[in-house]
Protein backbone atom coordinates (compact mmCIF):
# COMPACT_ATOMS: atom_id res chain seq x y z
CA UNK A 1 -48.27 27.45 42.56
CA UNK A 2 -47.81 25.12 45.32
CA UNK A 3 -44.58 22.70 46.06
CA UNK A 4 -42.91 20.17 43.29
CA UNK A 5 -42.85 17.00 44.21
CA UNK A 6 -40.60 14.34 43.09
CA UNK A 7 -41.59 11.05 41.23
CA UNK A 8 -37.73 10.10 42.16
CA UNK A 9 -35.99 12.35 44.95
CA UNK A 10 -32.45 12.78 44.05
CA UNK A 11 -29.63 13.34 46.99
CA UNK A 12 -27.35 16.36 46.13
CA UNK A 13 -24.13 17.33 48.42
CA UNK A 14 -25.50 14.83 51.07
CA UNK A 15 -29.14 15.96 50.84
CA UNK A 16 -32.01 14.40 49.99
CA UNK A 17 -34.06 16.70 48.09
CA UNK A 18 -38.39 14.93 47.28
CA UNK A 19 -40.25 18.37 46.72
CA UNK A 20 -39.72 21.92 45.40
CA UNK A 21 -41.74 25.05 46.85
CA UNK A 22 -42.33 26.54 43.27
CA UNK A 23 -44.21 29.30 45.09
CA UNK A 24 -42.13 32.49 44.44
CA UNK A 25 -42.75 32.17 41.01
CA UNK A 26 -45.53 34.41 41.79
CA UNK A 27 -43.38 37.03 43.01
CA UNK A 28 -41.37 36.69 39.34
CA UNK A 29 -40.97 40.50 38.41
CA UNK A 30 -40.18 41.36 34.32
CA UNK A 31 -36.87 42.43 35.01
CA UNK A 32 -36.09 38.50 36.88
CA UNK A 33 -37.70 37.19 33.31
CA UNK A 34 -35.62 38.94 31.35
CA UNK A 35 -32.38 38.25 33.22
CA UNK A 36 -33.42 34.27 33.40
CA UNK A 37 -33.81 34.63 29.62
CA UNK A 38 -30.41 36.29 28.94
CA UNK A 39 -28.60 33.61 31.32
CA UNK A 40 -30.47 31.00 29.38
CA UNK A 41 -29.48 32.66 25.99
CA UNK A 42 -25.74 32.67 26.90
CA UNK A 43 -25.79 29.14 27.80
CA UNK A 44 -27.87 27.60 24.83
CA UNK A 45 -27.79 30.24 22.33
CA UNK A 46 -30.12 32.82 20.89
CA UNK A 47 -32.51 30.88 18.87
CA UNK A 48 -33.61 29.46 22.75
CA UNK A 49 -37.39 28.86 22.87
CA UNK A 50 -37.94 29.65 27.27
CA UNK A 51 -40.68 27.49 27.81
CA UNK A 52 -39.35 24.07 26.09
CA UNK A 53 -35.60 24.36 27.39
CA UNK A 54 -34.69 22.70 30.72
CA UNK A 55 -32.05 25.44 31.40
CA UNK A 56 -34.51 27.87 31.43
CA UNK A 57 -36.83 25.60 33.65
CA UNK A 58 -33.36 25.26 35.47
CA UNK A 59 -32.43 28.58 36.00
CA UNK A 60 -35.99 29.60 36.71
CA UNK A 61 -36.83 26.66 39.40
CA UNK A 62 -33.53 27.56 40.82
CA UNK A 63 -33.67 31.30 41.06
CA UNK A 64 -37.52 30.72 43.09
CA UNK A 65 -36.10 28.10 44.94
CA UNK A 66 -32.73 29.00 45.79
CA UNK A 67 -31.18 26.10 45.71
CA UNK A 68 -28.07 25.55 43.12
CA UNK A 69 -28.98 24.98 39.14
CA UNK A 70 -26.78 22.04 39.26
CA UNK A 71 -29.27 19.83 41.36
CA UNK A 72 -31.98 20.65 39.21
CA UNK A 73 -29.54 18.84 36.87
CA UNK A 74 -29.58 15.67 38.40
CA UNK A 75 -33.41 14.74 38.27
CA UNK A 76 -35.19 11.94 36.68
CA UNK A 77 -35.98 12.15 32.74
CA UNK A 78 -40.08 12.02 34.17
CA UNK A 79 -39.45 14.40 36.84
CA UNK A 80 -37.71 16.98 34.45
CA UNK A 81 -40.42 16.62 32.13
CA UNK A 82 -42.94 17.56 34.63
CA UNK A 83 -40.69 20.33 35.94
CA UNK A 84 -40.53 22.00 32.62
CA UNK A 85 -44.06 21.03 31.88
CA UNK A 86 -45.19 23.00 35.42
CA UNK A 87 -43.15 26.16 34.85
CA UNK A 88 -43.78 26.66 31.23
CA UNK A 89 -47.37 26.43 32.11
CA UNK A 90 -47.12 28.78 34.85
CA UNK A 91 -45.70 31.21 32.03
CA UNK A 92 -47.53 30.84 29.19
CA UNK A 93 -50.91 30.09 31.29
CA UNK A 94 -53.59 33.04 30.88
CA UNK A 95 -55.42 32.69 34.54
């Protein structure tokens, strides 16, 4: 998985932010899964489906990136979209 880039960059703490390197998805191991999943849980609740809920896609793009689950926060509606759209793919993808 290549970089992320931004319909809309957004500026967060006094940087500009236009593209995400999404790469170390790759490099996910089960155990990172499962503790994404359990942070997600504890935020949103149990009945949590991973691969439609942005703080998954939040915790997930920020963990590979890291950079702070708050900016991932501030993107556009589109851009969010795609973000969640991208990741769950990556996940549920059968390459």
């Amino acid at each position: 998985m290549e970089k992320f880039i931004l319909k809309k960059p957004v500026t967060y703490e006094t940087k500009k932010y236009e593209e995400f390197d999404l790469s170390g998805l790759e490099d996910l191991s089960g155990e990172d899964y499962a503790s994404l999943l359990k942070q997600a849980e504890k935020i949103e609740g149990e009945s949590m489906v991973p691969e439609k809920s942005l703080t998954f896609v939040y915790l997930t793009a920020a963990k590979v990136t890291g950079l702070p689950f708050d900016l991932f926060k501030t993107l556009s509606a589109k851009d969010a979209a795609r973000l969640r759209y991208q990741i769950g793919s990556f996940f549920l993808s059968e390459d």
